[in-house]
Protein backbone atom coordinates (compact mmCIF):
# COMPACT_ATOMS: atom_id res chain seq x y z
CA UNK A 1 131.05 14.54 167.94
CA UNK A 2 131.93 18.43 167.67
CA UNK A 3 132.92 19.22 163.95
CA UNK A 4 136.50 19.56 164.92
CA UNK A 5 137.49 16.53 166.74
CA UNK A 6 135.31 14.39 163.61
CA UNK A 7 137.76 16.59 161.06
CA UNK A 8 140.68 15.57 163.45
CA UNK A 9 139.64 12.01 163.43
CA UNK A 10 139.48 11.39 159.73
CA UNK A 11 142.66 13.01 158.98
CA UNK A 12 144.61 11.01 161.95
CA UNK A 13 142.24 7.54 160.01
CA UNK A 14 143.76 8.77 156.91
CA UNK A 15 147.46 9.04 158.01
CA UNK A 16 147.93 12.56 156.94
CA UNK A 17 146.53 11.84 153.19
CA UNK A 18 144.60 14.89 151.71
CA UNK A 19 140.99 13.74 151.98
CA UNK A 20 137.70 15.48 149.95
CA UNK A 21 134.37 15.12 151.28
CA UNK A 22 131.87 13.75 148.27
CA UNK A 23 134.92 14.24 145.76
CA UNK A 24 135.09 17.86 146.32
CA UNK A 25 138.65 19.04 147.96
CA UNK A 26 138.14 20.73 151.38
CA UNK A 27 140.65 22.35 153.15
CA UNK A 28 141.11 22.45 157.20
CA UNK A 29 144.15 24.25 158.52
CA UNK A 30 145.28 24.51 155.44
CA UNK A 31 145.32 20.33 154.38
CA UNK A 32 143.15 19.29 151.53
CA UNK A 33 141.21 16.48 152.72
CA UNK A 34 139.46 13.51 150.89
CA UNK A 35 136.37 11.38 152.26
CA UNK A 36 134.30 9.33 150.24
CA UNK A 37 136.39 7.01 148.78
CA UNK A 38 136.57 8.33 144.92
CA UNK A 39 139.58 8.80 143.26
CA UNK A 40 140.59 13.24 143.22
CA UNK A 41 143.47 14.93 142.14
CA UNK A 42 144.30 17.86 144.02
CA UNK A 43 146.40 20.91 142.94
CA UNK A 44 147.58 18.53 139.65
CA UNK A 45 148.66 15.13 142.23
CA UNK A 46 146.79 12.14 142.19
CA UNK A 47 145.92 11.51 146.09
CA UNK A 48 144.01 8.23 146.35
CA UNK A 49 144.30 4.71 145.08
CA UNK A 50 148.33 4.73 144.16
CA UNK A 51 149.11 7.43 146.37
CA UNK A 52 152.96 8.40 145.23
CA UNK A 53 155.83 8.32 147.50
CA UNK A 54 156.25 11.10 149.37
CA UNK A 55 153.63 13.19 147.90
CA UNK A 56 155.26 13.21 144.07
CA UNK A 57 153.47 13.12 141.40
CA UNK A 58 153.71 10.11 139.37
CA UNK A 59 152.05 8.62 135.88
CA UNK A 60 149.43 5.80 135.68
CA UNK A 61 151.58 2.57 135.38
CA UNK A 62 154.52 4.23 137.41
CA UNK A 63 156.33 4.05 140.94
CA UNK A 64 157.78 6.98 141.72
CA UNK A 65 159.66 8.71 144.32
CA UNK A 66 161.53 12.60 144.14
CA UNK A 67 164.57 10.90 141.95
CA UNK A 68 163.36 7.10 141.56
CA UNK A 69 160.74 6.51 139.13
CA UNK A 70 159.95 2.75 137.81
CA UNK A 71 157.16 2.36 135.26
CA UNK A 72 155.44 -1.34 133.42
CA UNK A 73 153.42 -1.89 130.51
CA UNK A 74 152.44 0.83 129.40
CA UNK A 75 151.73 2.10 125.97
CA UNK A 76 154.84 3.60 124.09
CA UNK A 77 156.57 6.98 124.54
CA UNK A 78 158.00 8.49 127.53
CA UNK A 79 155.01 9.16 130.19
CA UNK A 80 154.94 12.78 130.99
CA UNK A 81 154.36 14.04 134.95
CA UNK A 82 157.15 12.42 136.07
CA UNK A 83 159.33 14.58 138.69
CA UNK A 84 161.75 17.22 137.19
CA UNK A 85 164.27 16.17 139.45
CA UNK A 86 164.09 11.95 138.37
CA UNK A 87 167.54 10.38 138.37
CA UNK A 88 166.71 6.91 137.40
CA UNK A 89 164.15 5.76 135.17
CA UNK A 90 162.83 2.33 134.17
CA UNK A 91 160.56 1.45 131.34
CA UNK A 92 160.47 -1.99 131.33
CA UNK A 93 158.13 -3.59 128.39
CA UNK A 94 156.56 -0.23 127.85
CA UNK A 95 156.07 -0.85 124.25
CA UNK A 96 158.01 2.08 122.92
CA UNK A 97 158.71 1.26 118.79
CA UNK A 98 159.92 5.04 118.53
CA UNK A 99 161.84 7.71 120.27
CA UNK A 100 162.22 11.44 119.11
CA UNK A 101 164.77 13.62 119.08
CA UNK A 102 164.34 15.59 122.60
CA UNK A 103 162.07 12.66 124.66
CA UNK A 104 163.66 13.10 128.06
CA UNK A 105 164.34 17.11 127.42
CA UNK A 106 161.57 17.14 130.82
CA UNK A 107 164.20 14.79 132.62
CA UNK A 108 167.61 16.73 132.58
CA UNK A 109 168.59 15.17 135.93
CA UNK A 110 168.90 11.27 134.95
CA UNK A 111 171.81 9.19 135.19
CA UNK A 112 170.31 5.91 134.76
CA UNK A 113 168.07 5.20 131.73
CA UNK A 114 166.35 1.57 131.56
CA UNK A 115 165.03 1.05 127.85
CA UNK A 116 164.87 -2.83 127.85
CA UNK A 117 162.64 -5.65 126.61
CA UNK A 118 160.81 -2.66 124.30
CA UNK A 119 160.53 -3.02 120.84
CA UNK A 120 163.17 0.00 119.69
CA UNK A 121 165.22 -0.92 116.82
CA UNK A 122 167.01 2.35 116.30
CA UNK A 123 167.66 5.32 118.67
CA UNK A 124 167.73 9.27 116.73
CA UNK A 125 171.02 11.23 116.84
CA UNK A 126 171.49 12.90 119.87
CA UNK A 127 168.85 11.46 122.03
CA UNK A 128 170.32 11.61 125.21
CA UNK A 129 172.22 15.04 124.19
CA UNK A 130 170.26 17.13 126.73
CA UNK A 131 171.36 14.54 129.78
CA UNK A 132 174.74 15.43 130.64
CA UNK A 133 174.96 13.16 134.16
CA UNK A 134 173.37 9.97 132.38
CA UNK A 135 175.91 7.04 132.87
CA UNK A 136 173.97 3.89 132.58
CA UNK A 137 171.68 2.87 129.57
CA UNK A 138 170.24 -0.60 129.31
CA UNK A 139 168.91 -1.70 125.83
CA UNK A 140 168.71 -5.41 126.54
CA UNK A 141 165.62 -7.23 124.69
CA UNK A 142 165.38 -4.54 122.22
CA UNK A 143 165.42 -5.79 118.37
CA UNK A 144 168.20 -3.52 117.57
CA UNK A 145 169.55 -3.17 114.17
CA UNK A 146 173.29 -2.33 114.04
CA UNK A 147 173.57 -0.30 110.44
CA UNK A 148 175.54 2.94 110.68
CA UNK A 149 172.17 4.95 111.88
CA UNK A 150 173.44 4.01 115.58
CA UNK A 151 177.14 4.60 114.51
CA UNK A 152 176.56 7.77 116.65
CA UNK A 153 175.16 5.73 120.08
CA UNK A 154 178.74 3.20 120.20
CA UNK A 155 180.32 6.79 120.12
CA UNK A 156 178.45 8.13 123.06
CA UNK A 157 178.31 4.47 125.07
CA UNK A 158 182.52 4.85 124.92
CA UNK A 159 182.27 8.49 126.34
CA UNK A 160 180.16 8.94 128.76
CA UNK A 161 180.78 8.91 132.27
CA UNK A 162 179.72 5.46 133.36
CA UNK A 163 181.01 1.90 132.76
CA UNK A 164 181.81 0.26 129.55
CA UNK A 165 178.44 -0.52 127.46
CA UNK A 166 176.15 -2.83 128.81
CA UNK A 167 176.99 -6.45 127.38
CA UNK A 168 173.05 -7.58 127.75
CA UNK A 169 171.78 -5.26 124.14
CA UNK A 170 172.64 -7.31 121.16
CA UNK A 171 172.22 -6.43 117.49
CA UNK A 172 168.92 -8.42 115.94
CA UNK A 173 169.76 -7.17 112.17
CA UNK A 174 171.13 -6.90 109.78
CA UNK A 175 171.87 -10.79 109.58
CA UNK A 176 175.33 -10.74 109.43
CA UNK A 177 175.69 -8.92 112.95
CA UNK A 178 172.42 -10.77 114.34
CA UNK A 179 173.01 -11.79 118.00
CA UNK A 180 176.12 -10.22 118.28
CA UNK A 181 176.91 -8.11 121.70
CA UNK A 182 176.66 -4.07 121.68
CA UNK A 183 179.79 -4.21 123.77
CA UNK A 184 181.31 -6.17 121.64
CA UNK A 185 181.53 -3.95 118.23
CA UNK A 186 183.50 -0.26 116.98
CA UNK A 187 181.81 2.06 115.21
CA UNK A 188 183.44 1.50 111.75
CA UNK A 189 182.20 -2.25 112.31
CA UNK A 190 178.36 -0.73 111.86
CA UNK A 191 177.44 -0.86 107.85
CA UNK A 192 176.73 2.23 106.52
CA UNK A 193 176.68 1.58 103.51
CA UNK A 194 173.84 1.10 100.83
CA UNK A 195 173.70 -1.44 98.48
CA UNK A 196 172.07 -0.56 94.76
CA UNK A 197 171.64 -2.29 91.76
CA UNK A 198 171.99 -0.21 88.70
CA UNK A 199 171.56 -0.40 85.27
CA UNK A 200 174.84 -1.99 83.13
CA UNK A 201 173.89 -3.08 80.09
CA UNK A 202 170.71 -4.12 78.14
CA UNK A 203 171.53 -6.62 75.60
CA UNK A 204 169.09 -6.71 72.21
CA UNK A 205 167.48 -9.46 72.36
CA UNK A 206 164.38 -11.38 74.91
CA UNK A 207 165.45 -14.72 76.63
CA UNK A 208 163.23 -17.24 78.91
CA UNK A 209 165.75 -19.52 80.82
CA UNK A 210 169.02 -17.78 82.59
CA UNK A 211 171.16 -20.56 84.54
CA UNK A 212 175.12 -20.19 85.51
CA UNK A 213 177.41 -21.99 85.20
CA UNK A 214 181.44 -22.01 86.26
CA UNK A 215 184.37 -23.96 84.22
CA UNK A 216 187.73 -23.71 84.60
CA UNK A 217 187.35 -20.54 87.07
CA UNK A 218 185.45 -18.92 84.22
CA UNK A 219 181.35 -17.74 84.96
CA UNK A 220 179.06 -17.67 82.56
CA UNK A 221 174.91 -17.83 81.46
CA UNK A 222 173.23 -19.93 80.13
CA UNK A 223 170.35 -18.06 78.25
CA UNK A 224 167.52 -19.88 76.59
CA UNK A 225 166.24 -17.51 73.76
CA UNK A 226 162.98 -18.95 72.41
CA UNK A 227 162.29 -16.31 69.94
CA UNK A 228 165.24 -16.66 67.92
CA UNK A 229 165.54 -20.73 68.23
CA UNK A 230 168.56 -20.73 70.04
CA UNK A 231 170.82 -21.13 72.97
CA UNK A 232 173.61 -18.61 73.71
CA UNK A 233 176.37 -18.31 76.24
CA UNK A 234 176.92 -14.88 78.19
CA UNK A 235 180.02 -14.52 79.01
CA UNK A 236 182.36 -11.57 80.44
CA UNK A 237 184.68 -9.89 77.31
CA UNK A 238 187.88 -8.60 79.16
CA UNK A 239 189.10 -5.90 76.79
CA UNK A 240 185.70 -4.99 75.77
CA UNK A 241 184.68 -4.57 79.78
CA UNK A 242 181.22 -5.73 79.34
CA UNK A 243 179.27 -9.17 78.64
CA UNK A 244 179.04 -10.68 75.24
CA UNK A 245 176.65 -13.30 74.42
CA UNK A 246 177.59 -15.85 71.61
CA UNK A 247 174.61 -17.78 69.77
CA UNK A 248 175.88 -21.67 70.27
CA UNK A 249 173.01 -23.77 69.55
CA UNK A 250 170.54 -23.26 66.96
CA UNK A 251 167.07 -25.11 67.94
CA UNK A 252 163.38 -24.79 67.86
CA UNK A 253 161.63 -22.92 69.87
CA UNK A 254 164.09 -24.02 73.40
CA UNK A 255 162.49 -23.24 76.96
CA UNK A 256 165.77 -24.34 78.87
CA UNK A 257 169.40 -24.75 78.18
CA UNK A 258 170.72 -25.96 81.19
CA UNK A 259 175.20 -25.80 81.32
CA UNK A 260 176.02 -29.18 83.42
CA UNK A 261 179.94 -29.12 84.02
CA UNK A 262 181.61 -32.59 83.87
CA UNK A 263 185.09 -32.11 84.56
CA UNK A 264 186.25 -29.91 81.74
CA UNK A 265 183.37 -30.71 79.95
CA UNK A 266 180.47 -28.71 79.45
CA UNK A 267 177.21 -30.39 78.92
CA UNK A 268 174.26 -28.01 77.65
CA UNK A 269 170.55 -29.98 78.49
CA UNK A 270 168.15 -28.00 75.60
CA UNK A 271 165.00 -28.29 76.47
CA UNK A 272 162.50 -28.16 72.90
CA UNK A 273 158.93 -27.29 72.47
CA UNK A 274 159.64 -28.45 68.99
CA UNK A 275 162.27 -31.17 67.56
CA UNK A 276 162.56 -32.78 70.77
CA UNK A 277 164.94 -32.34 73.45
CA UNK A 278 168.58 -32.85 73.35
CA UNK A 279 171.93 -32.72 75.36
CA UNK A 280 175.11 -31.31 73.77
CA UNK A 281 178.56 -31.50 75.05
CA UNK A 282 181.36 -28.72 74.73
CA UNK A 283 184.54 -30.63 75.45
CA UNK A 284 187.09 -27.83 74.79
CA UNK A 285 187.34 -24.01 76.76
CA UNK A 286 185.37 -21.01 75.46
CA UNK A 287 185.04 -20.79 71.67
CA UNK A 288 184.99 -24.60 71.59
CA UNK A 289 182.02 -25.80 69.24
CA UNK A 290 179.08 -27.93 71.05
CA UNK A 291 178.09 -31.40 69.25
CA UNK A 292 175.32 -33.25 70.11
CA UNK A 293 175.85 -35.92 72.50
CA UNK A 294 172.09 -37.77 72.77
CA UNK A 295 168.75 -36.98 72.38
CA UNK A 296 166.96 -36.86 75.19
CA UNK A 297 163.76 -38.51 76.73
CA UNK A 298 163.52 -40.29 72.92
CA UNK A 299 159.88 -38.94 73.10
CA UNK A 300 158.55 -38.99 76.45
CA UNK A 301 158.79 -35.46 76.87
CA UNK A 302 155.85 -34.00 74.91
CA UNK A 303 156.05 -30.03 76.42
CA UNK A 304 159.51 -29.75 78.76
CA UNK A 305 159.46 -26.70 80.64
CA UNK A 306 161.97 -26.50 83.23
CA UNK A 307 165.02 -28.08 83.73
CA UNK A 308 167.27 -29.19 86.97
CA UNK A 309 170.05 -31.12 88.15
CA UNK A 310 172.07 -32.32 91.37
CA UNK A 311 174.22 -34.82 92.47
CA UNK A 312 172.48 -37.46 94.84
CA UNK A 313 173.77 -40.34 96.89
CA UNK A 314 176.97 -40.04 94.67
CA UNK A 315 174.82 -39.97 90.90
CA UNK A 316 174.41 -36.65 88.71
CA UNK A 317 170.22 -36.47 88.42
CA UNK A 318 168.38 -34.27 85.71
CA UNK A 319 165.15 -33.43 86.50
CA UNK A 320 162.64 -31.82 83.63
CA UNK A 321 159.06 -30.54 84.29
CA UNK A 322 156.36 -31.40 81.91
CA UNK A 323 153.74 -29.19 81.34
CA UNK A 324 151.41 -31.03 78.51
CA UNK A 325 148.26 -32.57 79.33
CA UNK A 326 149.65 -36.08 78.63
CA UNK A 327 152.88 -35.25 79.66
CA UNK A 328 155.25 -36.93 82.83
CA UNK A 329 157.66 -35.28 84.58
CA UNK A 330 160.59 -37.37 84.61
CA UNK A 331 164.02 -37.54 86.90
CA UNK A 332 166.86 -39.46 84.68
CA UNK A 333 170.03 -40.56 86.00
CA UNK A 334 174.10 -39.62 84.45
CA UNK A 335 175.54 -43.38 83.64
CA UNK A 336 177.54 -45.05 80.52
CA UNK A 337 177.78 -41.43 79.19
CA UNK A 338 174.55 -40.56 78.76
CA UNK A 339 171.21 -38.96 80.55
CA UNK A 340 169.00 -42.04 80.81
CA UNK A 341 165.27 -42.10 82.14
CA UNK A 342 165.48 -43.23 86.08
CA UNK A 343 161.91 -42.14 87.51
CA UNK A 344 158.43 -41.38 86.20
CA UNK A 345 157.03 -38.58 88.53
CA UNK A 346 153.19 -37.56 88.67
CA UNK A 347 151.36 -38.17 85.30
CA UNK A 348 148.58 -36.13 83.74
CA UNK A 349 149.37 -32.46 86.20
CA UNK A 350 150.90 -29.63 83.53
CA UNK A 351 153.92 -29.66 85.94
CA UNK A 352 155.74 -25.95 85.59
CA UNK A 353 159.39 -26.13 87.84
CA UNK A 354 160.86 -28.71 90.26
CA UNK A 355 163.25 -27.71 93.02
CA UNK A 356 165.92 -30.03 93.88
CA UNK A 357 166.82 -29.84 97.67
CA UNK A 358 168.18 -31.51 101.28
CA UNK A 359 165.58 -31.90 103.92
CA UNK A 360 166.38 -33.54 107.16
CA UNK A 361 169.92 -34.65 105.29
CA UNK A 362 168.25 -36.28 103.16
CA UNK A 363 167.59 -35.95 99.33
CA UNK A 364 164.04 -34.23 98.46
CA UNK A 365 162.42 -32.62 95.13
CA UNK A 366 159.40 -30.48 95.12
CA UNK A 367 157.12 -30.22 91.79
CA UNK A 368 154.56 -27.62 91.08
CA UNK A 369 151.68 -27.91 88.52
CA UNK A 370 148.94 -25.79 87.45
CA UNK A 371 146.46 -29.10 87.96
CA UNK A 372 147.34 -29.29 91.65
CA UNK A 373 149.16 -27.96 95.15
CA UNK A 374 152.87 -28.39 94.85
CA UNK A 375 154.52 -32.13 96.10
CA UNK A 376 156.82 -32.59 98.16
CA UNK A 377 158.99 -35.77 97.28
CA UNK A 378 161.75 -37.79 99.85
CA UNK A 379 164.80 -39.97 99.10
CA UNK A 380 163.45 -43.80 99.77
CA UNK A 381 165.94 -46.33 98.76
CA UNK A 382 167.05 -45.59 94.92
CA UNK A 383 164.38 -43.30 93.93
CA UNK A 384 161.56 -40.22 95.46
CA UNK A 385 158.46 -40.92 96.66
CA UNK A 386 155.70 -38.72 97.78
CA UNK A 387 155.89 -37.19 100.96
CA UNK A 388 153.49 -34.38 101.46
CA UNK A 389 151.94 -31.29 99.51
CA UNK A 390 151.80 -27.74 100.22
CA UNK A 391 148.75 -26.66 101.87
CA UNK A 392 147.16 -23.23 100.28
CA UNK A 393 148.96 -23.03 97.37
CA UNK A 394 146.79 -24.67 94.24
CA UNK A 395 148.39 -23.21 91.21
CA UNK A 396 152.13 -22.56 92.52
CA UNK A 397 153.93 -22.25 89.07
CA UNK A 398 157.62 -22.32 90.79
CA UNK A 399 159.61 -23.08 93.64
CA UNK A 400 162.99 -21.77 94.74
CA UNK A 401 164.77 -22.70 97.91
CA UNK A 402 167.35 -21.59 100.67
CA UNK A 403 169.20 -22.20 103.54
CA UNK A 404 169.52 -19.85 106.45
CA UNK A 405 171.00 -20.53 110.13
CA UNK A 406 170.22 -24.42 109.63
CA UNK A 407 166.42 -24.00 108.44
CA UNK A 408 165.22 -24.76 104.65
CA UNK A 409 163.09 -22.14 103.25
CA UNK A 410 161.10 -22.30 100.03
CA UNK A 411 159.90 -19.25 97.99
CA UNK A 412 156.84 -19.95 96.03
CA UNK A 413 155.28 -17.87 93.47
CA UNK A 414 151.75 -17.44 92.13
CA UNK A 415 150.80 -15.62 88.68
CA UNK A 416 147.36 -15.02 90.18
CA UNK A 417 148.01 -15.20 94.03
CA UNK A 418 150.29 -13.62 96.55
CA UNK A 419 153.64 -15.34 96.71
CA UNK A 420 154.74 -17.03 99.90
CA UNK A 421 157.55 -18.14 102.18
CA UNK A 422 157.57 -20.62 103.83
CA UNK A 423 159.86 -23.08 105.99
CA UNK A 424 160.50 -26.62 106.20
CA UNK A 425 159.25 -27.56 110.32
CA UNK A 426 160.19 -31.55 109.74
CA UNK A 427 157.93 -32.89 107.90
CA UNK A 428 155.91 -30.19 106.06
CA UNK A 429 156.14 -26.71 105.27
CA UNK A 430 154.93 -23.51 106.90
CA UNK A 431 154.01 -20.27 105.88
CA UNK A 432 156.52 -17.33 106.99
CA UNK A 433 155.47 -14.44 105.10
CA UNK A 434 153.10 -13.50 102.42
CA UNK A 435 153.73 -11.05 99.61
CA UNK A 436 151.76 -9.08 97.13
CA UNK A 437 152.73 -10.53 94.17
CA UNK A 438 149.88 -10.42 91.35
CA UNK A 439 151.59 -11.37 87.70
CA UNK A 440 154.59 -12.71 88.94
CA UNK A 441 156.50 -15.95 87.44
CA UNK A 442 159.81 -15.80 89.42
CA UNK A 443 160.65 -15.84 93.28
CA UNK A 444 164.00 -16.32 93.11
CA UNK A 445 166.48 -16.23 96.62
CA UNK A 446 169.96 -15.87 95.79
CA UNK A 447 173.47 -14.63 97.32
CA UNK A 448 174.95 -11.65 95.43
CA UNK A 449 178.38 -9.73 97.07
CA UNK A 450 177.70 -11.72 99.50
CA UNK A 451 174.47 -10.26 100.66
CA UNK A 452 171.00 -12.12 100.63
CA UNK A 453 168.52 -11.15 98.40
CA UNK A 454 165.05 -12.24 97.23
CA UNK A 455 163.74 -10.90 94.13
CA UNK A 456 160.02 -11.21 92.74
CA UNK A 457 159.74 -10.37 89.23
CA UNK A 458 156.84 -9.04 87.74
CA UNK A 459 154.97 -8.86 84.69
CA UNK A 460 153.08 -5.46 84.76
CA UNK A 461 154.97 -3.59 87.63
CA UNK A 462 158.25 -2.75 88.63
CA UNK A 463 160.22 -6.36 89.60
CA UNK A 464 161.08 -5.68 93.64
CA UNK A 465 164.61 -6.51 95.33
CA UNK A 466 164.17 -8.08 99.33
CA UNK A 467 166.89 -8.15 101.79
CA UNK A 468 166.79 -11.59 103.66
CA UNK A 469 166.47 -10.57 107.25
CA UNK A 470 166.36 -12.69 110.56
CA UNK A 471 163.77 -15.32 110.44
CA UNK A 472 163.77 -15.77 106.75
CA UNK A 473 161.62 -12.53 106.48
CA UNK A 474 161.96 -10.43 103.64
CA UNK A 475 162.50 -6.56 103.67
CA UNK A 476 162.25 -4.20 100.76
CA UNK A 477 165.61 -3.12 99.22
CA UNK A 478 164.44 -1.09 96.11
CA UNK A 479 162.16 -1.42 92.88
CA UNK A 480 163.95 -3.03 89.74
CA UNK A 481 162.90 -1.58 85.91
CA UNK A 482 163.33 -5.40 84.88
CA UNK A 483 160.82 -5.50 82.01
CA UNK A 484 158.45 -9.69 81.97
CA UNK A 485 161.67 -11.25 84.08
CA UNK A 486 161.93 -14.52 83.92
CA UNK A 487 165.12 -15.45 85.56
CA UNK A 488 167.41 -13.58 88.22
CA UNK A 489 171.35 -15.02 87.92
CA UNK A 490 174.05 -13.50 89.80
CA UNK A 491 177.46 -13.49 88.08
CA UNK A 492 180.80 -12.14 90.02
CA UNK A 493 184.10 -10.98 87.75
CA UNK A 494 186.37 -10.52 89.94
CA UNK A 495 185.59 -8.37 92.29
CA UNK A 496 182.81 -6.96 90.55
CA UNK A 497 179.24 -8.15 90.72
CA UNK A 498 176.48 -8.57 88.23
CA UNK A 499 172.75 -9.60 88.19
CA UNK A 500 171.23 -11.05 84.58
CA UNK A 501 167.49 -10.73 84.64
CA UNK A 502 166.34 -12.24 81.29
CA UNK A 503 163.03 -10.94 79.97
CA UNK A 504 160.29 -13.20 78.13
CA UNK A 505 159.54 -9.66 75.97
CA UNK A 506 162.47 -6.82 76.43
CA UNK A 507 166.06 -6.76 75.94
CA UNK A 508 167.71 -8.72 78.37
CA UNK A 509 169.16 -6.34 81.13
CA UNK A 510 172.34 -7.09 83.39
CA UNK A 511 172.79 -4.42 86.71
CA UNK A 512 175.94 -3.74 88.70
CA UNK A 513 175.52 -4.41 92.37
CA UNK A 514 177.26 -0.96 93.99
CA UNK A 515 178.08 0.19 97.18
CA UNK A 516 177.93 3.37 98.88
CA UNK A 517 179.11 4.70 101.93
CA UNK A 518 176.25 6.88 103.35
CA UNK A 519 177.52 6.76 107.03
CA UNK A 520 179.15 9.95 108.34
């Protein structure tokens, strides 16, 4: 066949598609032509296997025409090449974590933006700045988290030339917004504000135990002070404007003094590694004088060393932890007046805590030892039997639970181990999230200014503050000076809120939880 007609016959088999002969580009009449089958670029356009619309250039993972441009699993960040002139764009499941400032500067034409199903949980200031024609964003499937760092996109949603915001992007964090509708919240409804706690007071002298307690309307703390052989009550001074703590109970050498309110009685469980272990009762307001009301145990408890109550099946239950060789843990039951033994728990395990709790509405207690993995005890007729144990965690020394969205979560610490949450999946519990926790004694969740913290004290670092976020996982909040910590209480006056952190070898300190508005 003559050399023209064969040209003429491969480009009319090729359907006008610039061919290349053995990969190398060839021209004929001025058309680059492609034979061989491998994959060229000519003059900077991919021309086989994906050959773009109309002759546009287009990225890997993209369909593109001049203005229409629709791109799928790809890697992150927008894909360059894509024509100057696009006017919609799609990146569906692209995997894009981060966008910076000036990202579609190469796309000033766009007026409809797809972001969704990508893993983008903020968006910089001004990010679409440099697009004055683009009316449509969709940020559905995103884990978007509404603080006042997107303050700046509800703004631009409510002024640009499109519709209304898209009702499909929803907030993931923080909790209190979680699930809630783009299109459904203002700007001032975004927090920007921070949350601290700073230093209020140090009080001279170490304590062990810190529990609270609330009587008559009044808060207070319950500090166990080992070192000095005695109990004292923190409690807020009104003229003064600060906390005063008044020595009540003189003992030996007490590990607990747990306040249990009875009407307008106050009942203080103390806990004795010496001189046995006693209850005392308080029956007038502050200033009133304790007297001892029973002894408690009458022996059986040779080394107590924590203490816990709760109300179950309509009785008031105190639970202490034994931690001697010999020693049972025991659960006694409120009745006739007095704190009388009810249960014998597991014998011969150096028990350290027990966690009262609900799981599956019903009545449950978990015990951790340093002989064994923690237990998890159920509710059976008039008394707990043994359920399960906690997989992976030999020497937890303490448990501390909470609730979130319906789920029961349990914080476990580990002096030598990383600490660990985990979550109660009906009829064991799971790990959530692991944390680096080497010399810690105290995991404790609790609800300050009504915000949801977890705080792991340590003994040779900083102690660290956690927000609660969605899921039960915890995110870091800020570092806490609190020096050996043993216990984390949260005390409101007022409208003013306080966190005790007793320490086994420092001064007791007490923060002030402040807020700041850093929004603009």
């Amino acid at each position: 066949m003559p050399p023209l007609l064969l040209l003429g016959a491969l480009l009319a088999l090729s359907g006008g598609v610039p061919l290349v002969f053995g990969g190398v580009p060839s021209v004929f009449g001025g058309v680059p032509l492609v034979f061989g089958g491998v994959p060229s670029v000519f003059g900077g356009v991919p021309v086989f296997g994906g050959v773009p619309k109309g002759g546009v250039a287009c990225p890997g993972g993209c369909d593109c025409d001049r203005t229409n441009a629709r791109c799928r699993g790809g890697a992150g960040g927008v894909p360059r090449g894509l024509p100057p002139g696009l006017a919609t764009l799609s990146l569906l499941r692209w995997d894009i974590e981060e966008l910076p400032q000036g990202s579609f500067r190469h796309l000033p034409a766009l007026t409809l933006l797809s972001l969704a199903d990508n893993l983008l949980q903020s968006l910089p200031r001004g990010l679409f700045q440099e697009l004055p024609n683009l009316g449509h964003l969709d940020l559905r499937g995103n884990p978007l988290r509404c603080d006042c760092a997107l303050r700046w996109l509800l703004r631009w949603l409510r002024a640009r030339p499109g519709p209304g915001p898209e009702g499909g992007a929803r907030c993931h964090g923080p909790a209190a917004l979680a699930g809630t509708a783009l299109a459904l919240l203002g700007p001032r409804q975004l927090q920007c504000q921070r949350h601290e706690l700073r230093p209020f007071q140090a009080l001279p002298f170490s304590s062990l135990g810190a529990e609270p307690f609330a009587l008559g309307g009044h808060p207070g703390v319950a500090l166990a002070q080992p070192a000095a052989g005695a109990c004292a009550l923190l409690e807020w001074d009104q003229l003064g404007g600060s906390f005063r703590a008044q020595r009540v109970i003189n003992g030996s050498s007490p590990v607990a003094c747990h306040p249990v309110p009875l009407g307008d009685t106050l009942l203080l469980v103390v806990a004795q590694l010496g001189g046995g272990s006693w209850v005392w009762r308080r029956s007038g307001g502050p200033g009133s004088a304790f007297v001892r009301h029973q002894a408690l145990g009458a022996g059986r408890l040779r080394r107590p060393h924590a203490v816990a109550a709760a109300r179950l099946a309509g009785h008031l239950y105190l639970g202490v932890a034994d931690s001697s060789k010999g020693g049972t843990s025991t659960v006694f039951r409120w009745a006739s007046g007095g704190f009388y033994p009810h249960q014998a728990l597991r014998p011969w395990q150096r028990d350290t805590h027990l966690e009262f709790l609900e799981l599956g509405g019903r009545p449950a207690l978990v015990l951790c030892g340093a002989a064994r993995r923690p237990l998890v005890y159920r509710w059976s007729g008039d008394a707990f039997a043994p359920h399960t144990d906690i997989p992976h965690v030999p020497d937890a020394y303490a448990a501390k639970h909470f609730r979130l969205r319906g789920s029961v979560f349990l914080c476990l610490t580990r002096f030598l181990g990383d600490a660990k949450v985990m979550r109660w999946e009906g009829s064991m519990f799971r790990e959530v999230q692991q944390v680096p926790a080497r010399g810690s004694l105290v995991f404790q969740p609790l609800l300050l200014a009504g915000h949801r913290y977890v705080l792991l004290g340590n003994d040779f670092a900083p102690s660290r503050v956690f927000r609660l976020g969605a899921g039960g996982r915890l995110e870091p909040a800020q570092d806490l000076p609190a020096p050996t910590p043993r216990a984390f209480v949260p005390v409101a006056v007022g409208h003013r809120h306080f966190l005790v952190a007793s320490s086994f070898k420092g001064a007791t300190q007490i923060y002030a939880h402040v807020t700041e508005d850093v929004g603009t």
